[in-house]
C-alpha atoms as a PDB file:
ATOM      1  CA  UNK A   1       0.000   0.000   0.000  1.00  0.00           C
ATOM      2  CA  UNK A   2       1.581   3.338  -0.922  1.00  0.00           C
ATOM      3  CA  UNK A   3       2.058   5.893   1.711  1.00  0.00           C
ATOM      4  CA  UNK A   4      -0.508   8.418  -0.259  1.00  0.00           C
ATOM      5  CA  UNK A   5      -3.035   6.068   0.746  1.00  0.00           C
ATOM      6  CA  UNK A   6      -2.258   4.778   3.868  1.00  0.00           C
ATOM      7  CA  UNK A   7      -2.977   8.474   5.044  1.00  0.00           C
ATOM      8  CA  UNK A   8      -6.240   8.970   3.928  1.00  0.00           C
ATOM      9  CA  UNK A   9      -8.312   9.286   6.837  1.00  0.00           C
ATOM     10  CA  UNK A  10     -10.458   6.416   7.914  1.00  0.00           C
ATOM     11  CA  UNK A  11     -14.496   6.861   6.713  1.00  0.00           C
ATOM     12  CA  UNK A  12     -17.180   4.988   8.788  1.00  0.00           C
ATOM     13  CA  UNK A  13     -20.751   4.961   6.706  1.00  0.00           C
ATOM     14  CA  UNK A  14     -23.907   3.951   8.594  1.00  0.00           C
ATOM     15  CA  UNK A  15     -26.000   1.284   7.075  1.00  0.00           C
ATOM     16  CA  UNK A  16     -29.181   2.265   4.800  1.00  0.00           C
ATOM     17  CA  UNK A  17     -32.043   0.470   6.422  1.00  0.00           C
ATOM     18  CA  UNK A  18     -35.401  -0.889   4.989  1.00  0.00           C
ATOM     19  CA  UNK A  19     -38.643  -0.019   7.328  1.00  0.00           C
ATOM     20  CA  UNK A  20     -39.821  -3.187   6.880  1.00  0.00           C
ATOM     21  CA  UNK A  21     -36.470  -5.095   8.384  1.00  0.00           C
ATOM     22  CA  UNK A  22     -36.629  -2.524  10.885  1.00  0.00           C
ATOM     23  CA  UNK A  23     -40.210  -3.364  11.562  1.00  0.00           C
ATOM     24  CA  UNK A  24     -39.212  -7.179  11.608  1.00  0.00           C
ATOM     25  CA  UNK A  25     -36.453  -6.761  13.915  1.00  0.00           C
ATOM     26  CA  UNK A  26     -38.070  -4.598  16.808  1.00  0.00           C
ATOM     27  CA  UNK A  27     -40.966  -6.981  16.183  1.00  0.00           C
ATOM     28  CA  UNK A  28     -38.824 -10.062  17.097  1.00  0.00           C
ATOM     29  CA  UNK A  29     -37.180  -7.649  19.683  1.00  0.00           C
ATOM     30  CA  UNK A  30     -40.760  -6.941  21.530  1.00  0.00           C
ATOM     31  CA  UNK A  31     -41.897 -10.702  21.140  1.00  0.00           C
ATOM     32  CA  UNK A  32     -39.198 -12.667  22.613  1.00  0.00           C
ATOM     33  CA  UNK A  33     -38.703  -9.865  25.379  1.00  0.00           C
ATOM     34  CA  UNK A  34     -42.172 -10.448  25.657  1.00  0.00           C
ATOM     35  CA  UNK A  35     -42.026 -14.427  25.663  1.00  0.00           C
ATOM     36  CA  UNK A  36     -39.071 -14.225  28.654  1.00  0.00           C
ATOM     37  CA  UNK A  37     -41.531 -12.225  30.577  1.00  0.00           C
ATOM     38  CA  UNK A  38     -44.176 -14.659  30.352  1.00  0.00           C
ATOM     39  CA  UNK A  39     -42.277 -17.563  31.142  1.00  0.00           C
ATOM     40  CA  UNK A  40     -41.033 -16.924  34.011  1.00  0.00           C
ATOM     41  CA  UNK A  41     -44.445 -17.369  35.453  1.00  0.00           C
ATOM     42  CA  UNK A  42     -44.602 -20.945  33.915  1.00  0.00           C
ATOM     43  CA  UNK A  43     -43.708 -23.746  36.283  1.00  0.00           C
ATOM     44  CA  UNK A  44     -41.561 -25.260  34.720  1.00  0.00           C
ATOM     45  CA  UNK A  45     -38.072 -26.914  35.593  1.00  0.00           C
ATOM     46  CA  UNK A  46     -34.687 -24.519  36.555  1.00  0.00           C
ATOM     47  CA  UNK A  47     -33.021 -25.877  33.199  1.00  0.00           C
ATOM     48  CA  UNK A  48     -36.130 -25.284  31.229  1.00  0.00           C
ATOM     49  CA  UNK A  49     -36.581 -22.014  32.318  1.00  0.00           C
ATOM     50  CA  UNK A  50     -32.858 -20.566  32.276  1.00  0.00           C
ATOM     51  CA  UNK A  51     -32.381 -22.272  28.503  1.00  0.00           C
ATOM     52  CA  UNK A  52     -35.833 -20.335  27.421  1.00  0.00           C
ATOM     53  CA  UNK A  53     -34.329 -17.065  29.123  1.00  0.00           C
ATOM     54  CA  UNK A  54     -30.955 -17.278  27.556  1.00  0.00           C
ATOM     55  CA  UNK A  55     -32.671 -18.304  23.702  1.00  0.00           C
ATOM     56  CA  UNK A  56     -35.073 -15.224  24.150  1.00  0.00           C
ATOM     57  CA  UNK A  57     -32.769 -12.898  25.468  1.00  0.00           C
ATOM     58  CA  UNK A  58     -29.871 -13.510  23.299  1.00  0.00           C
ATOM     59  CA  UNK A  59     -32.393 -13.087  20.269  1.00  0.00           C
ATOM     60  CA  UNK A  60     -32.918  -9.526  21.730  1.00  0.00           C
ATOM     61  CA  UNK A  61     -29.611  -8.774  21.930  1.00  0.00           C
ATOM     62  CA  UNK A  62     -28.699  -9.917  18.467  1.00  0.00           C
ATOM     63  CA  UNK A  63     -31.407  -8.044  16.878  1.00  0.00           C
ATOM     64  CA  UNK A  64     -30.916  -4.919  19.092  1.00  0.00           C
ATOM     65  CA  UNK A  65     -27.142  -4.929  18.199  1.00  0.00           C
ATOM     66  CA  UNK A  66     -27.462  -5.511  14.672  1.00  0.00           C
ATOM     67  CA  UNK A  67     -29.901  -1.964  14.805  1.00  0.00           C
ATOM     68  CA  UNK A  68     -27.582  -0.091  16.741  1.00  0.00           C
ATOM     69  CA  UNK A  69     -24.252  -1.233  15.205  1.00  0.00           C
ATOM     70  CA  UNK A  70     -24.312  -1.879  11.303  1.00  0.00           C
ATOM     71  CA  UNK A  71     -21.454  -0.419   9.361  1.00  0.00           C
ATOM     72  CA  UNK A  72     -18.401   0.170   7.001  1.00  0.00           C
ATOM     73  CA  UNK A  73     -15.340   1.454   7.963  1.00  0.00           C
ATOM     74  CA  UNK A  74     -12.523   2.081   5.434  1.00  0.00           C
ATOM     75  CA  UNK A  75      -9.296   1.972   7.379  1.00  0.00           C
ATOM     76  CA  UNK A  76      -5.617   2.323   5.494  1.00  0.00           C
ATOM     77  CA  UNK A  77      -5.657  -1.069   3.837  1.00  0.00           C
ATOM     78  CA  UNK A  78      -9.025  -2.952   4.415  1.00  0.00           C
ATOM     79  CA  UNK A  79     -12.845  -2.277   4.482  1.00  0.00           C
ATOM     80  CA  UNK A  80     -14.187  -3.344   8.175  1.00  0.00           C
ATOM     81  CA  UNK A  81     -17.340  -4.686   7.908  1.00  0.00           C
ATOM     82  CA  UNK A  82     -19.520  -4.640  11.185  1.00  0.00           C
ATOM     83  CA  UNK A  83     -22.991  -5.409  11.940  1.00  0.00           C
ATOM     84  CA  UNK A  84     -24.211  -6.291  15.354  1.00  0.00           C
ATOM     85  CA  UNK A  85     -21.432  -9.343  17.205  1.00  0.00           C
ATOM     86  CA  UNK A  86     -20.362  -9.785  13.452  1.00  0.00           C
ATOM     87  CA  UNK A  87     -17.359  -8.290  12.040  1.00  0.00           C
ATOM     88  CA  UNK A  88     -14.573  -8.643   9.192  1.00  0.00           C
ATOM     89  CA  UNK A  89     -12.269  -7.060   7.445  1.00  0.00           C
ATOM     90  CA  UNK A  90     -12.121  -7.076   3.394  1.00  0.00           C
ATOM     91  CA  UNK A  91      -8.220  -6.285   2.406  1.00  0.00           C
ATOM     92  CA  UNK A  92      -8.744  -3.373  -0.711  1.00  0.00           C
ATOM     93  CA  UNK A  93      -6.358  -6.162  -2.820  1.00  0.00           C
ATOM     94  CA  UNK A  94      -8.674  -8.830  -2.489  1.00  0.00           C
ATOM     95  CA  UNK A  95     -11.618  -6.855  -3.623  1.00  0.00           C
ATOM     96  CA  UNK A  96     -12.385  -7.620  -7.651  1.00  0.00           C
ATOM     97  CA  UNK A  97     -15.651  -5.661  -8.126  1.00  0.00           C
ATOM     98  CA  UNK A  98     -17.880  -4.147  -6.743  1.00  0.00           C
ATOM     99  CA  UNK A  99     -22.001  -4.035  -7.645  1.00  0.00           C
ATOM    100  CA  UNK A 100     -25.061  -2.694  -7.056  1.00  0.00           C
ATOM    101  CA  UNK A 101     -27.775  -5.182  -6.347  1.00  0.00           C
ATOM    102  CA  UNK A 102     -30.998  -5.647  -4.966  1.00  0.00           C
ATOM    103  CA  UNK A 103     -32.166  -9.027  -3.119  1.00  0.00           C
ATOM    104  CA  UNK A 104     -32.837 -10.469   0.446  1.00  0.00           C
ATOM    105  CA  UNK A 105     -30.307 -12.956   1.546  1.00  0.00           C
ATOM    106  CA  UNK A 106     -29.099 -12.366   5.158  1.00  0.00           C
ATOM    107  CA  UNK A 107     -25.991 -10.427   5.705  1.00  0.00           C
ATOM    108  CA  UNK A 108     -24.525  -7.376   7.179  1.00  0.00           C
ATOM    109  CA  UNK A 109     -26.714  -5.149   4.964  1.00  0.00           C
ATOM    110  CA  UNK A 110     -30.136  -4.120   6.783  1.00  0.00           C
ATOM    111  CA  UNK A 111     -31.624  -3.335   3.134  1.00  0.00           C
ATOM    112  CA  UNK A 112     -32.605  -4.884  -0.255  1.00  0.00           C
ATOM    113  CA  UNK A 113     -31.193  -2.169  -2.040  1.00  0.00           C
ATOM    114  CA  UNK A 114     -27.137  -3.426  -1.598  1.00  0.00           C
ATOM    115  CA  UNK A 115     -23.295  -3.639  -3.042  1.00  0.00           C
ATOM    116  CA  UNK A 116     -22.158  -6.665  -3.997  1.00  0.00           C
ATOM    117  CA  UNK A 117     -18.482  -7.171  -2.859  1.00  0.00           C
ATOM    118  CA  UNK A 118     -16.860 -10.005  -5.393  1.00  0.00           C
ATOM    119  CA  UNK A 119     -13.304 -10.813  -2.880  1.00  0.00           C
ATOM    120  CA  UNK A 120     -10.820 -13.387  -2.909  1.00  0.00           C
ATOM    121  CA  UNK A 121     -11.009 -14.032   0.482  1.00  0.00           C
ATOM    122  CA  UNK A 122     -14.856 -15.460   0.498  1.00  0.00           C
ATOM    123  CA  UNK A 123     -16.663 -17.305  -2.824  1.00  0.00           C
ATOM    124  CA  UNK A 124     -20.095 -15.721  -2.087  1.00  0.00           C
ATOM    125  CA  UNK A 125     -18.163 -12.454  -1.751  1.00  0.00           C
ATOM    126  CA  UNK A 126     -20.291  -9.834   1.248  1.00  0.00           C
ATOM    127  CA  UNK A 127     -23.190  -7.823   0.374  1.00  0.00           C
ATOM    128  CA  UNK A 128     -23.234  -4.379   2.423  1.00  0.00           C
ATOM    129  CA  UNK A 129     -25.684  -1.477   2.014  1.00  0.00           C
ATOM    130  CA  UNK A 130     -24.101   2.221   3.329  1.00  0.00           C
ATOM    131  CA  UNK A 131     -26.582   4.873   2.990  1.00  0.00           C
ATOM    132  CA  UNK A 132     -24.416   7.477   0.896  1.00  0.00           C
ATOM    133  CA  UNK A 133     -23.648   4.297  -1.749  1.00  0.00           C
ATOM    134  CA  UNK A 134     -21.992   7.023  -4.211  1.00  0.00           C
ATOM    135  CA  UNK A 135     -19.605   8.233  -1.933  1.00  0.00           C
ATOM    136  CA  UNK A 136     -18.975   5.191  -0.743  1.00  0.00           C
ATOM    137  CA  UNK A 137     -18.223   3.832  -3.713  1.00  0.00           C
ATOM    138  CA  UNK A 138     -15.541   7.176  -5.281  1.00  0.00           C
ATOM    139  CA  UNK A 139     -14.131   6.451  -1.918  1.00  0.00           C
ATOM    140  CA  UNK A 140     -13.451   2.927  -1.897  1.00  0.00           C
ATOM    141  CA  UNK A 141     -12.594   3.540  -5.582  1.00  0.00           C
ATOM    142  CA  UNK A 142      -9.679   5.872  -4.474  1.00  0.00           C
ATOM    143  CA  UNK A 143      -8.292   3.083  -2.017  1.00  0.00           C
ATOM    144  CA  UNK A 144      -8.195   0.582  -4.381  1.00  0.00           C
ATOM    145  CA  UNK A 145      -5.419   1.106  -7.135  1.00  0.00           C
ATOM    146  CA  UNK A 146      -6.302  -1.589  -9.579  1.00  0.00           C
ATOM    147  CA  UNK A 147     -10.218  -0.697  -9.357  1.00  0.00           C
ATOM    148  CA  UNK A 148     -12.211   2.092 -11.424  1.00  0.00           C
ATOM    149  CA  UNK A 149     -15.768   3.201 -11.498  1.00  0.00           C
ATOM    150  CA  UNK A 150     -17.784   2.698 -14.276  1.00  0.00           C
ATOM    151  CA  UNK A 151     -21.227   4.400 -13.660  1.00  0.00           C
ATOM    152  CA  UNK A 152     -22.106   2.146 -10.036  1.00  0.00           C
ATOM    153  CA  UNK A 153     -20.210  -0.297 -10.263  1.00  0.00           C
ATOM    154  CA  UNK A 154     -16.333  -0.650  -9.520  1.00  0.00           C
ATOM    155  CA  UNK A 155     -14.717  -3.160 -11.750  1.00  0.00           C
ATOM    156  CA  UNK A 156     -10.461  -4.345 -11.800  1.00  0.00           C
ATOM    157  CA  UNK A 157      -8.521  -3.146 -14.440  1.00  0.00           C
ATOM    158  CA  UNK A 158      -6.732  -5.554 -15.675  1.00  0.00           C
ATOM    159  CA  UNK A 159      -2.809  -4.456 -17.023  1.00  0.00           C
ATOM    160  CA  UNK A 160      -3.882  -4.095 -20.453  1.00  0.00           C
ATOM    161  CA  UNK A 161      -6.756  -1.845 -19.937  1.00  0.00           C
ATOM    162  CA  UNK A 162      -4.110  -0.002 -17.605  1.00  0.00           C
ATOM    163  CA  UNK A 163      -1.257   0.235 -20.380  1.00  0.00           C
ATOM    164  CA  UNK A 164      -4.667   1.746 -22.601  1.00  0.00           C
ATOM    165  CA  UNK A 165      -5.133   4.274 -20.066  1.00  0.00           C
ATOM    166  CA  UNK A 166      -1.497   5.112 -19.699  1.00  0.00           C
ATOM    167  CA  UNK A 167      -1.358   6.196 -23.098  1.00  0.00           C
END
């Protein structure tokens, strides 16, 4: 990594978030809270009861910490990715595009509307959703060398498109 970029400042951007996950998650939030009220006043055995306490509660606190604590932080030489107890790091030289996309599987990205994140380190790559995705991505864009934007997407430039360039 050349010094010029190992000084750019690091950039933290918040998560965009859908309503309805929102909605799903302080729903699950309210019902299990809920559910470890209620059974408590079950007789039921010591085990029983502590196991159904723990469950319930630790589904509140994953939910809760996934709402208060989804982001992207680009540091000198890697993208952290954080959302709730999960976190990674994406070095910029694995990355080998990055694109918009819109679907519902279940990662650190609170909303349909995501980036794609094609890396060497992970075959399904990481989907992420920052609210400001255009800075994002001319930011990212400037911390990754061998990477340039075309409209939203950042794609590698492979040495012969870079000798092109050059010219």
């Amino acid at each position: 990594m050349s010094k010029e970029l190992s000084d750019l400042p690091e950039t933290t951007y918040y998560s965009e978030r859908d309503t309805w996950i929102v909605a799903v998650l302080w729903a699950s939030i309210i019902f299990c809270s809920a559910a470890a009220i209620y059974i408590t006043f079950l007789q039921m055995s010591i085990l029983l009861l502590v196991s159904q306490e723990l469950l319930f509660l630790g589904v509140v606190a994953l939910c809760f910490s996934i709402l208060r604590s989804t982001y992207y932080t680009m540091k000198a030489d890697e993208l952290f990715v954080r959302s709730g107890p999960f976190k990674w790091s994406i070095p910029y030289l694995e990355i080998e595009n990055v694109v918009p996309e819109r679907n519902l599987w279940s990662t650190a990205a609170p909303s349909s509307d995501r980036l794609h994140i094609t890396h060497t380190s992970s075959k399904a790559g990481s989907y992420i959703s920052p609210e400001k995705k255009e800075a994002f991505m001319i930011d990212l864009a400037g911390r990754c060398p061998d990477l340039r934007l075309d409209g939203l997407r950042l794609i590698r430039v492979n040495e012969h498109e870079a000798n092109i360039e050059d010219d």
